[in-house]
N, C-alpha and C. Protein backbone atom coordinates (compact mmCIF):
# COMPACT_ATOMS: atom_id res chain seq x y z
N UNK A 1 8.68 4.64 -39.83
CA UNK A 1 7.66 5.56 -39.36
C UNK A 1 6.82 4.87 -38.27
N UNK A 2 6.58 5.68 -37.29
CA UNK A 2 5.66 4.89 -36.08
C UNK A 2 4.41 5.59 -36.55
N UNK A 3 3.32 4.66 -36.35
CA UNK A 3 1.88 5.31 -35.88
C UNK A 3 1.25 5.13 -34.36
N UNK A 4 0.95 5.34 -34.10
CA UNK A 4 0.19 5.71 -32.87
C UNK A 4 -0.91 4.05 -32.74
N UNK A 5 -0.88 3.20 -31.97
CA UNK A 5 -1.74 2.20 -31.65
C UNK A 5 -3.17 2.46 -30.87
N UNK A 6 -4.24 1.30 -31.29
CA UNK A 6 -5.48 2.01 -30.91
C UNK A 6 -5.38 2.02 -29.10
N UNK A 7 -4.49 1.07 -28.68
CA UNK A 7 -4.64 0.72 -27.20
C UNK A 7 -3.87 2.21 -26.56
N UNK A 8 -2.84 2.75 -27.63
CA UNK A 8 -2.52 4.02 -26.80
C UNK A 8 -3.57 5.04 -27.25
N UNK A 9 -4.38 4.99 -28.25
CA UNK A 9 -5.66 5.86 -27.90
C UNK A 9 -6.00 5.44 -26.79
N UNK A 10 -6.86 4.53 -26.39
CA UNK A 10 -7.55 4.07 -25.16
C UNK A 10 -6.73 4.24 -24.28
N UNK A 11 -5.61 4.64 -24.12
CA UNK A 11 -5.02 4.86 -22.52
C UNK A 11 -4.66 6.24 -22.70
N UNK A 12 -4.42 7.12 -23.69
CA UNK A 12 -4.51 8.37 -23.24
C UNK A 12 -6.38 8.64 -22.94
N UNK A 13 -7.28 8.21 -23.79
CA UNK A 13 -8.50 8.79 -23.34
C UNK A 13 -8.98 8.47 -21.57
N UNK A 14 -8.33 6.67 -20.89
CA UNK A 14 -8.46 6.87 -20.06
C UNK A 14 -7.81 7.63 -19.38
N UNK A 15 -6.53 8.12 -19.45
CA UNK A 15 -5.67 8.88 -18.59
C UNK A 15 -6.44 10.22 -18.43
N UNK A 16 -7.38 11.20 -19.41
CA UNK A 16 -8.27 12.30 -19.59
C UNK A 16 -9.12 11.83 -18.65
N UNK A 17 -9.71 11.06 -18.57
CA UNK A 17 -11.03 10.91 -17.88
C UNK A 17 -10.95 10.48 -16.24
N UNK A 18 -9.52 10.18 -16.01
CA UNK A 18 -8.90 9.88 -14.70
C UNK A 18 -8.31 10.91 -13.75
N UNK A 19 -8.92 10.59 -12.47
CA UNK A 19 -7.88 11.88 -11.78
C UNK A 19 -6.09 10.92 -11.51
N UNK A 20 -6.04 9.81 -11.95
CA UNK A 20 -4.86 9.29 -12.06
C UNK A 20 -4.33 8.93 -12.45
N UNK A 21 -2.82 8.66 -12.94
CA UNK A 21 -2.21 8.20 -13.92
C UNK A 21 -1.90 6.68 -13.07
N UNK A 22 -1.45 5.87 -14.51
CA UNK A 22 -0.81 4.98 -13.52
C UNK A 22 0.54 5.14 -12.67
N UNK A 23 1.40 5.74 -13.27
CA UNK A 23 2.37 6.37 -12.70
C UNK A 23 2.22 6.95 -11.05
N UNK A 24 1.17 7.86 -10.76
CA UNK A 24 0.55 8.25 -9.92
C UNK A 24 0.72 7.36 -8.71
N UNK A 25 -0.46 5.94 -9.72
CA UNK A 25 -0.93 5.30 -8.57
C UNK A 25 0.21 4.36 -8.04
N UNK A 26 1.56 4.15 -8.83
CA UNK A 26 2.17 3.59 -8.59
C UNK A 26 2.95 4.72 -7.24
N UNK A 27 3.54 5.64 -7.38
CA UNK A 27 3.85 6.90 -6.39
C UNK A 27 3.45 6.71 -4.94
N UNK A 28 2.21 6.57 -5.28
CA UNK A 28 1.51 6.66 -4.21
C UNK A 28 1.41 5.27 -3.35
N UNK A 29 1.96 4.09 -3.69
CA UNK A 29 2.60 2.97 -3.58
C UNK A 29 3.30 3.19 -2.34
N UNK A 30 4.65 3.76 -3.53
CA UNK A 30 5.56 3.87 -2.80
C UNK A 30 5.73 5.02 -1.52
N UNK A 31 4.95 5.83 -1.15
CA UNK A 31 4.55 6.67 -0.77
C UNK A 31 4.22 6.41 0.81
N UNK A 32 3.30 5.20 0.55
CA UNK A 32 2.71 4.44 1.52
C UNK A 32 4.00 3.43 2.60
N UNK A 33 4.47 3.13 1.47
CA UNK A 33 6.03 2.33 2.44
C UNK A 33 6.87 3.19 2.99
N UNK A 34 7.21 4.22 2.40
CA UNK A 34 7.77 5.26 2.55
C UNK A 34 7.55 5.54 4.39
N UNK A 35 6.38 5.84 4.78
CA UNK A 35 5.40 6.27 5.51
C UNK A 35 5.88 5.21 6.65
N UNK A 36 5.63 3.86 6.43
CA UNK A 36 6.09 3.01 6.88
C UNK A 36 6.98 2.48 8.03
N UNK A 37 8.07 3.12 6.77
CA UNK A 37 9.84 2.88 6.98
C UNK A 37 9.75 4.11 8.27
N UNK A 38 9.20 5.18 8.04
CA UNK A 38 9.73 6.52 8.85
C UNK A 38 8.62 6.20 10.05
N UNK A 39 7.96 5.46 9.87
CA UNK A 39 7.35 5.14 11.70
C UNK A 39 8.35 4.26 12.48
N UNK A 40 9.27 3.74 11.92
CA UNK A 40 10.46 3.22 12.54
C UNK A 40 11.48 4.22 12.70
N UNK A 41 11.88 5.07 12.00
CA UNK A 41 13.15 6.16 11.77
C UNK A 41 12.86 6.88 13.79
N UNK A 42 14.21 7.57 13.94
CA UNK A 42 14.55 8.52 14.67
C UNK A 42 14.79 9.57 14.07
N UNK A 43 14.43 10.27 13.39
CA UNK A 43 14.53 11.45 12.32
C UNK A 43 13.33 12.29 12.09
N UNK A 44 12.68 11.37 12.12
CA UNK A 44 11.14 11.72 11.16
C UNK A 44 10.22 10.52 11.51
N UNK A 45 9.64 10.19 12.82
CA UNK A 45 8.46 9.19 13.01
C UNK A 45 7.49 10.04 12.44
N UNK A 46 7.10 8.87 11.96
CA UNK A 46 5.25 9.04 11.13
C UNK A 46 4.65 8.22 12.17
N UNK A 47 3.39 8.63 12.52
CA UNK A 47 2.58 8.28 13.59
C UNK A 47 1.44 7.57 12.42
N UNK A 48 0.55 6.36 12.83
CA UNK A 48 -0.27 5.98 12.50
C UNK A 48 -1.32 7.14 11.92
N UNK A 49 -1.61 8.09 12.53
CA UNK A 49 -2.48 9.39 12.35
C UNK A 49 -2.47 9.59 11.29
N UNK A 50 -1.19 9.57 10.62
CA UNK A 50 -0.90 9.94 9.21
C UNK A 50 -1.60 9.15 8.01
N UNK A 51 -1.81 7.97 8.37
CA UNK A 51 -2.56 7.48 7.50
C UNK A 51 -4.13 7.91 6.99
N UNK A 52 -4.56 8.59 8.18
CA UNK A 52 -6.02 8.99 8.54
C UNK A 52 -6.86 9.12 6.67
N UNK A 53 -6.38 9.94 6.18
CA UNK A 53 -6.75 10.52 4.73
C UNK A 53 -6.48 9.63 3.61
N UNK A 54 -5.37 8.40 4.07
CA UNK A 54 -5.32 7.40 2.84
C UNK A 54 -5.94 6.58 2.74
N UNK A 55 -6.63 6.12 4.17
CA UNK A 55 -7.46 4.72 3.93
C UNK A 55 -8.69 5.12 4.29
N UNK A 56 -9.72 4.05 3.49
CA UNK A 56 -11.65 3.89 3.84
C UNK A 56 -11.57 4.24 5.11
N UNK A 57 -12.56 4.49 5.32
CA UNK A 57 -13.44 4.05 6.74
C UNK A 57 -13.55 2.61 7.32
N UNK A 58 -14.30 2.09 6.20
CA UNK A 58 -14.42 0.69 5.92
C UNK A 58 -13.29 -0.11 4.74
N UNK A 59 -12.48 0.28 5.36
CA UNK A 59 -11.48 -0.65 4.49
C UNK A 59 -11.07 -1.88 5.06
N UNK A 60 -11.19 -2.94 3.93
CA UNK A 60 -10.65 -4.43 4.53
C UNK A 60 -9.36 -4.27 4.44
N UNK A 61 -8.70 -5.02 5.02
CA UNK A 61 -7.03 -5.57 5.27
C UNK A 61 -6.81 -6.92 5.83
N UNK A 62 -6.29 -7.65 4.79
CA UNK A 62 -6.08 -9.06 5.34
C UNK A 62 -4.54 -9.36 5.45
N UNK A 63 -3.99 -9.45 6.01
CA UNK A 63 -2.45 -9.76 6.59
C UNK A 63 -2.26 -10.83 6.96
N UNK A 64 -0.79 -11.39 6.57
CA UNK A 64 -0.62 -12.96 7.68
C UNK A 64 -0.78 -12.62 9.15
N UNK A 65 -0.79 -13.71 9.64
CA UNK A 65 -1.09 -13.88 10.89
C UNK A 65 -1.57 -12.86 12.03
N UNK A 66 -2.66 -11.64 11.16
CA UNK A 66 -3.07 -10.68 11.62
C UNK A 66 -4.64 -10.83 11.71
N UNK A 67 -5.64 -10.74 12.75
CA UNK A 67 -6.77 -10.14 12.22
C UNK A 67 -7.48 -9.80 11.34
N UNK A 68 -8.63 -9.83 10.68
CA UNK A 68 -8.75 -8.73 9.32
C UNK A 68 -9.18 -8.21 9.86
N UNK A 69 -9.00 -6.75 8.86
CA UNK A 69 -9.22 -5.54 9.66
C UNK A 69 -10.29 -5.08 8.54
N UNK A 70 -11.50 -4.45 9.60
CA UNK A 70 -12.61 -3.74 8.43
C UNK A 70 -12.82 -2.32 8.81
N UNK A 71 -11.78 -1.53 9.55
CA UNK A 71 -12.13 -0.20 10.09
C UNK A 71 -10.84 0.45 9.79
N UNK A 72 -11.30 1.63 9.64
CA UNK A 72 -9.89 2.92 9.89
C UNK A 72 -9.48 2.94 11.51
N UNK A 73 -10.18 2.26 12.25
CA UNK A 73 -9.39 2.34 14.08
C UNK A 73 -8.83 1.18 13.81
N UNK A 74 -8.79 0.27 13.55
CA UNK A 74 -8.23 -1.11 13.38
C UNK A 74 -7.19 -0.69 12.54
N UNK A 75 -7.46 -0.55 11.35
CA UNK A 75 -5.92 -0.38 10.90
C UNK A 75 -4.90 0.38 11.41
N UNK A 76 -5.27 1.53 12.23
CA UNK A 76 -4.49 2.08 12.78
C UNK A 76 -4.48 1.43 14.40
N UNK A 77 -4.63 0.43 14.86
CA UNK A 77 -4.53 -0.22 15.48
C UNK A 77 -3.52 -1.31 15.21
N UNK A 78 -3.33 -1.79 14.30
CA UNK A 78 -2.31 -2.70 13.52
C UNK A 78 -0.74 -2.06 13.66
N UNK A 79 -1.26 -0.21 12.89
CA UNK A 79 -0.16 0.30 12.78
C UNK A 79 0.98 0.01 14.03
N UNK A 80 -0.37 0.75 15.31
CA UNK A 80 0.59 0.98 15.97
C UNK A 80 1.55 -0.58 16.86
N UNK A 81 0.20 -1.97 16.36
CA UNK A 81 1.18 -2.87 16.96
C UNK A 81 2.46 -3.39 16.39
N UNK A 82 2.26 -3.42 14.91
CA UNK A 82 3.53 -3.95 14.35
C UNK A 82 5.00 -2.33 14.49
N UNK A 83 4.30 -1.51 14.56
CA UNK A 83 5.44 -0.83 14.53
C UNK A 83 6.16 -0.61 16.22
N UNK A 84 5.48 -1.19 17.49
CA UNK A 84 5.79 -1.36 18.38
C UNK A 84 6.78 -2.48 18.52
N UNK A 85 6.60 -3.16 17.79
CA UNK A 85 7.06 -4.44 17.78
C UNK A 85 8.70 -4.27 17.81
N UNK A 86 8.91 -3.17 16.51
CA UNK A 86 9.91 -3.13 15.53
C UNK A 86 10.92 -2.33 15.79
N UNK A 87 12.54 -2.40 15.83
CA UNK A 87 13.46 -1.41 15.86
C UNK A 87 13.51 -0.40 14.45
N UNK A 88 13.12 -1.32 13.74
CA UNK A 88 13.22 -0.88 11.81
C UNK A 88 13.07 -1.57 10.74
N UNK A 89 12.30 -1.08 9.93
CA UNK A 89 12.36 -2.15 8.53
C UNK A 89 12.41 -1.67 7.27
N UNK A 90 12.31 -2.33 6.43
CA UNK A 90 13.11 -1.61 5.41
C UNK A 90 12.04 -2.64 4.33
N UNK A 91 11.16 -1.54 2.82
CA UNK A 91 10.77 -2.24 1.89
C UNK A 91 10.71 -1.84 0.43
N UNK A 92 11.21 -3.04 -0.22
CA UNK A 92 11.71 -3.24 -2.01
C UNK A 92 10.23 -3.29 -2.37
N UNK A 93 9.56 -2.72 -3.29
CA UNK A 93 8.56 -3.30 -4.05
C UNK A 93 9.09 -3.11 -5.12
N UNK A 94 8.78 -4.68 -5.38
CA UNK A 94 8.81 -5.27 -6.99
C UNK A 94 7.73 -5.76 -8.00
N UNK A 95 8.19 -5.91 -9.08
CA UNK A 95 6.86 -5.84 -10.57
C UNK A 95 5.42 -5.53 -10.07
N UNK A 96 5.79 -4.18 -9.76
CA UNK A 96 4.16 -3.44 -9.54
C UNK A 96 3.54 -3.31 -10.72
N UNK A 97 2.15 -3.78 -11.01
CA UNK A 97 1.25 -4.29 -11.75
C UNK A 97 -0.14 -2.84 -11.55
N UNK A 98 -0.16 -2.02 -12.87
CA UNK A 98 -1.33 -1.13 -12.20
C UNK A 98 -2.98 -1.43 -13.20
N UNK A 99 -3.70 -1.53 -12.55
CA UNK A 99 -5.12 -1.43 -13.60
C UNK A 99 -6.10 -0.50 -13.16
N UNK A 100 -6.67 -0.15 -14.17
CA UNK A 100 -7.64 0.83 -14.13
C UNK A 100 -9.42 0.31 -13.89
N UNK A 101 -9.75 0.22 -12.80
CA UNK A 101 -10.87 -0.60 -12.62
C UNK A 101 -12.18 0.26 -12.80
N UNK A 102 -13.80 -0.06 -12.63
CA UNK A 102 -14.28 0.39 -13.26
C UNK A 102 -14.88 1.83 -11.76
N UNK A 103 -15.27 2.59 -11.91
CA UNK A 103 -16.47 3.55 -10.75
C UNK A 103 -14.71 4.25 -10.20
N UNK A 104 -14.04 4.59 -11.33
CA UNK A 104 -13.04 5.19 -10.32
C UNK A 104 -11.70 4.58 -9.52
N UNK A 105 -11.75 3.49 -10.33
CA UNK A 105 -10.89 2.53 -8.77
C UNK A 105 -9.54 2.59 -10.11
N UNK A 106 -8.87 1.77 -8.99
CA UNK A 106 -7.56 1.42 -9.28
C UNK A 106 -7.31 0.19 -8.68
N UNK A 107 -6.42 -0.82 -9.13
CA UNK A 107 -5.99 -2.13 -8.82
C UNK A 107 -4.55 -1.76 -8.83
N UNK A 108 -3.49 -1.94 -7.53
CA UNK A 108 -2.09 -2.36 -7.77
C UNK A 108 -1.62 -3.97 -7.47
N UNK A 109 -0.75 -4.20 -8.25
CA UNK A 109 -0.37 -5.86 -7.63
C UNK A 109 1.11 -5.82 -7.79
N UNK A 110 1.70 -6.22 -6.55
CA UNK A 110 2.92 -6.22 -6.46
C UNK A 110 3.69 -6.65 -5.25
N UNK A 111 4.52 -7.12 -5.47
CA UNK A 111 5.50 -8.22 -4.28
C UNK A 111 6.68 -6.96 -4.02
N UNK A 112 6.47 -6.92 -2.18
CA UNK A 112 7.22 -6.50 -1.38
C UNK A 112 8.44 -7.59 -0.77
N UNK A 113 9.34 -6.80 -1.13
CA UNK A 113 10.80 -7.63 -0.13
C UNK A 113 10.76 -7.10 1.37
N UNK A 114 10.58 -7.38 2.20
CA UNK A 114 10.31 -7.36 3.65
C UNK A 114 11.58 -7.35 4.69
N UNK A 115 12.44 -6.43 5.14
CA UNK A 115 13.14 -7.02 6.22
C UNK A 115 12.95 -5.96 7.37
N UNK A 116 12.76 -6.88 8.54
CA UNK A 116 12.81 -6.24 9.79
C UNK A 116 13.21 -6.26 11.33
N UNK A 117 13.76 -5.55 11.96
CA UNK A 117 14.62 -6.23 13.34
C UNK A 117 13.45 -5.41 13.99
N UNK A 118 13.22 -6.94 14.45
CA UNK A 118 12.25 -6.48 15.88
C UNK A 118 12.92 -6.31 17.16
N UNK A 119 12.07 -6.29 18.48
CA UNK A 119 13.14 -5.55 19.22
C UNK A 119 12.95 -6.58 20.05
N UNK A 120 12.93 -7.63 19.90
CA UNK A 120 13.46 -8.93 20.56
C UNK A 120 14.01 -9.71 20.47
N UNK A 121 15.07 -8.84 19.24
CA UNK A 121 16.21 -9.16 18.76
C UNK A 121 16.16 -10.01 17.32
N UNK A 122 14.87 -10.31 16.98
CA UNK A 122 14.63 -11.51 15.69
C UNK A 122 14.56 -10.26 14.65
N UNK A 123 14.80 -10.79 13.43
CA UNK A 123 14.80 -10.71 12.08
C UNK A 123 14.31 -11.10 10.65
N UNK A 124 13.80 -10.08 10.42
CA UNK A 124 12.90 -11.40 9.20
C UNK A 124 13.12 -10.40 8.01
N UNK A 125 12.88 -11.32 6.90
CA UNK A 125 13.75 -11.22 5.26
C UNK A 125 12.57 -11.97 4.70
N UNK A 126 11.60 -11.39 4.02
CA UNK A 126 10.54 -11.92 3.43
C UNK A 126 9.93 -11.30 2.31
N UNK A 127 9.28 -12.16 1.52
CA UNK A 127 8.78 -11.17 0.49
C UNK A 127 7.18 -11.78 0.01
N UNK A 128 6.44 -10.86 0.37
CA UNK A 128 5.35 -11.21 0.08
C UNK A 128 4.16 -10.70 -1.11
N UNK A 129 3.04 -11.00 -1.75
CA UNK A 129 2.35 -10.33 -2.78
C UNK A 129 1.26 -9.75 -2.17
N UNK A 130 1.17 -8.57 -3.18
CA UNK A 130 -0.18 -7.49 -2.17
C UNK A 130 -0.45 -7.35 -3.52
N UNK A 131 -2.12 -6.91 -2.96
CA UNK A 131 -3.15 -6.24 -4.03
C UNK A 131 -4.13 -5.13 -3.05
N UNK A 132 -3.65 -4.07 -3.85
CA UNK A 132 -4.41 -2.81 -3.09
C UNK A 132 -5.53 -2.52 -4.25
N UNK A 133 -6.68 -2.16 -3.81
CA UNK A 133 -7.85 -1.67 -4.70
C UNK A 133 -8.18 -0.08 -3.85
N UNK A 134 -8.36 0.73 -4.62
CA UNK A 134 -7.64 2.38 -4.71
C UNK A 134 -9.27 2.90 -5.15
N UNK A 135 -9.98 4.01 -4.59
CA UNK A 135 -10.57 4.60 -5.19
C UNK A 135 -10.52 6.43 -5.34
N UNK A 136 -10.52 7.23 -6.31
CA UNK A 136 -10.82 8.63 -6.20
C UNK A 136 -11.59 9.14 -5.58
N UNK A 137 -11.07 10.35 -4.82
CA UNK A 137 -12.23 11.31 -3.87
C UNK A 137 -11.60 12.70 -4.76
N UNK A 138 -12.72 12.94 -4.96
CA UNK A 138 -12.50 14.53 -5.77
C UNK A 138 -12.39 15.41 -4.30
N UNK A 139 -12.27 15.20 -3.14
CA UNK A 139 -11.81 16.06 -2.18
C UNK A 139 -10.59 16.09 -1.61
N UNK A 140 -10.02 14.60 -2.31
CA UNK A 140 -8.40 14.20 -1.56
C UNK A 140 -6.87 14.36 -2.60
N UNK A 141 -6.49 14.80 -2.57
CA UNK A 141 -5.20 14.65 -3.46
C UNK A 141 -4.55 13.49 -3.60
N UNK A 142 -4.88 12.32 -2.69
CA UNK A 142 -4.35 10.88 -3.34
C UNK A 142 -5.01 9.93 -3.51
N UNK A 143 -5.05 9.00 -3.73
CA UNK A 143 -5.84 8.00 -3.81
C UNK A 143 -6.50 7.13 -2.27
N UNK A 144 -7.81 6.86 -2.09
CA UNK A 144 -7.50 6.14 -0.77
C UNK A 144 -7.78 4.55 -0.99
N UNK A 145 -7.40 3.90 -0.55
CA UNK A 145 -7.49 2.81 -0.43
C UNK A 145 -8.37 2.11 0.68
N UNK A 146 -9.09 0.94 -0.07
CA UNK A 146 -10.05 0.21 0.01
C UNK A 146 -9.88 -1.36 0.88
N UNK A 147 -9.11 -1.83 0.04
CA UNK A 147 -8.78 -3.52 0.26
C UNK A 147 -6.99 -3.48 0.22
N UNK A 148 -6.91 -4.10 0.80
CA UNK A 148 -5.46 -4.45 1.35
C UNK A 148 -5.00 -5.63 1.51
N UNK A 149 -4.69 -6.56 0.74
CA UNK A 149 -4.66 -8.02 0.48
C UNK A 149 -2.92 -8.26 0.45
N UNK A 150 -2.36 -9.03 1.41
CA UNK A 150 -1.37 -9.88 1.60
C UNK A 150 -1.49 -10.95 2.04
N UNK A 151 -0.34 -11.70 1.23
CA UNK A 151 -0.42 -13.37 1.12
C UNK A 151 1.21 -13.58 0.44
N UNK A 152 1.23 -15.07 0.98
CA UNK A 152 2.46 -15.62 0.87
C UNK A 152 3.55 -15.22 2.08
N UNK A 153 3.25 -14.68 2.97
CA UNK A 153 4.24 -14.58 4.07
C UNK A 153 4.41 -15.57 5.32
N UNK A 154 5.55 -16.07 5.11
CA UNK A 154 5.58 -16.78 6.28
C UNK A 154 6.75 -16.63 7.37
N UNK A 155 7.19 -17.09 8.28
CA UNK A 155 8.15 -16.30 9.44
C UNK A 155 7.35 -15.21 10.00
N UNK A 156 6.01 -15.15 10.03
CA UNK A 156 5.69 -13.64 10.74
C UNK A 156 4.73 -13.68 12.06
N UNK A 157 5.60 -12.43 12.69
CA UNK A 157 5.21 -12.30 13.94
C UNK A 157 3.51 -12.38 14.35
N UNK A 158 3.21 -13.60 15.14
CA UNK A 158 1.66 -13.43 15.47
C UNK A 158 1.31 -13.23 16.22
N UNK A 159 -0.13 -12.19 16.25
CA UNK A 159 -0.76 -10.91 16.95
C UNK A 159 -1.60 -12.28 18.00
């Protein structure tokens, strides 16, 4: 016979009191690479623009050998340099890690496999760890994101 554990009380009551599941926030992860990949595609470019509704205003972003970035023009300033850069790339995320933080937020942690042909003919195969911190807008249907933390990459193209 199973009974029910107190920690899955506490995660269905947080899941009630959340506009997100973890599931969700993991989605919305992948969602984001997704987005990514198709600003490289001939099919379906996604323009930096697209991001407009997922990220702060004031959102940090720390990247290798990038700038940090503390604005929504900056990051979409980033967008459009690394994806200038690029013929195509392609990304694995692995052991995505989700927490439920406190005022609404969300924590993901998880290592991306990285490969990409730039168009100066180089190639890179990397895998690096990110931590995104996520907060709810009762006006947005996804989550937007706050902080944007990568580390451990090395081979990468500098701005």
């Amino acid at each position: 016979m199973n009974t029910k554990t107190i920690e899955y009380e506490q995660l269905m009551h947080t899941f009630r009191n959340r506009k997100f599941t973890k599931n969700d926030i993991k989605s919305f992860v992948y969602k984001i690479f997704s987005m990514y990949e198709r600003a490289t595609c001939n099919n379906e470019h996604v323009s930096a623009e697209a991001f407009n509704k997922l990220i702060a205003d004031d959102i940090f972003v720390d990247f290798p050998a990038y700038k940090n970035i503390h604005s929504k023009s900056e990051f979409l300033e980033w967008h459009r340099w690394i994806h200038d850069l690029l013929i195509s790339d392609d990304h694995d995320i692995e052991k995505i890690d989700v927490s439920y933080l406190s005022n609404g937020k969300y924590m993901a942690q998880f290592i991306v496999h990285w490969r990409a042909l730039f168009k100066d003919n180089t190639y890179s195969d990397l895998r690096v760890d990110q931590q995104w911190i996520m907060r709810e807008d009762t006006n947005e249907p996804l989550p937007i994101i706050e902080r944007y933390l990568v580390t451990g990459a090395t081979n990468f193209k500098q701005k």
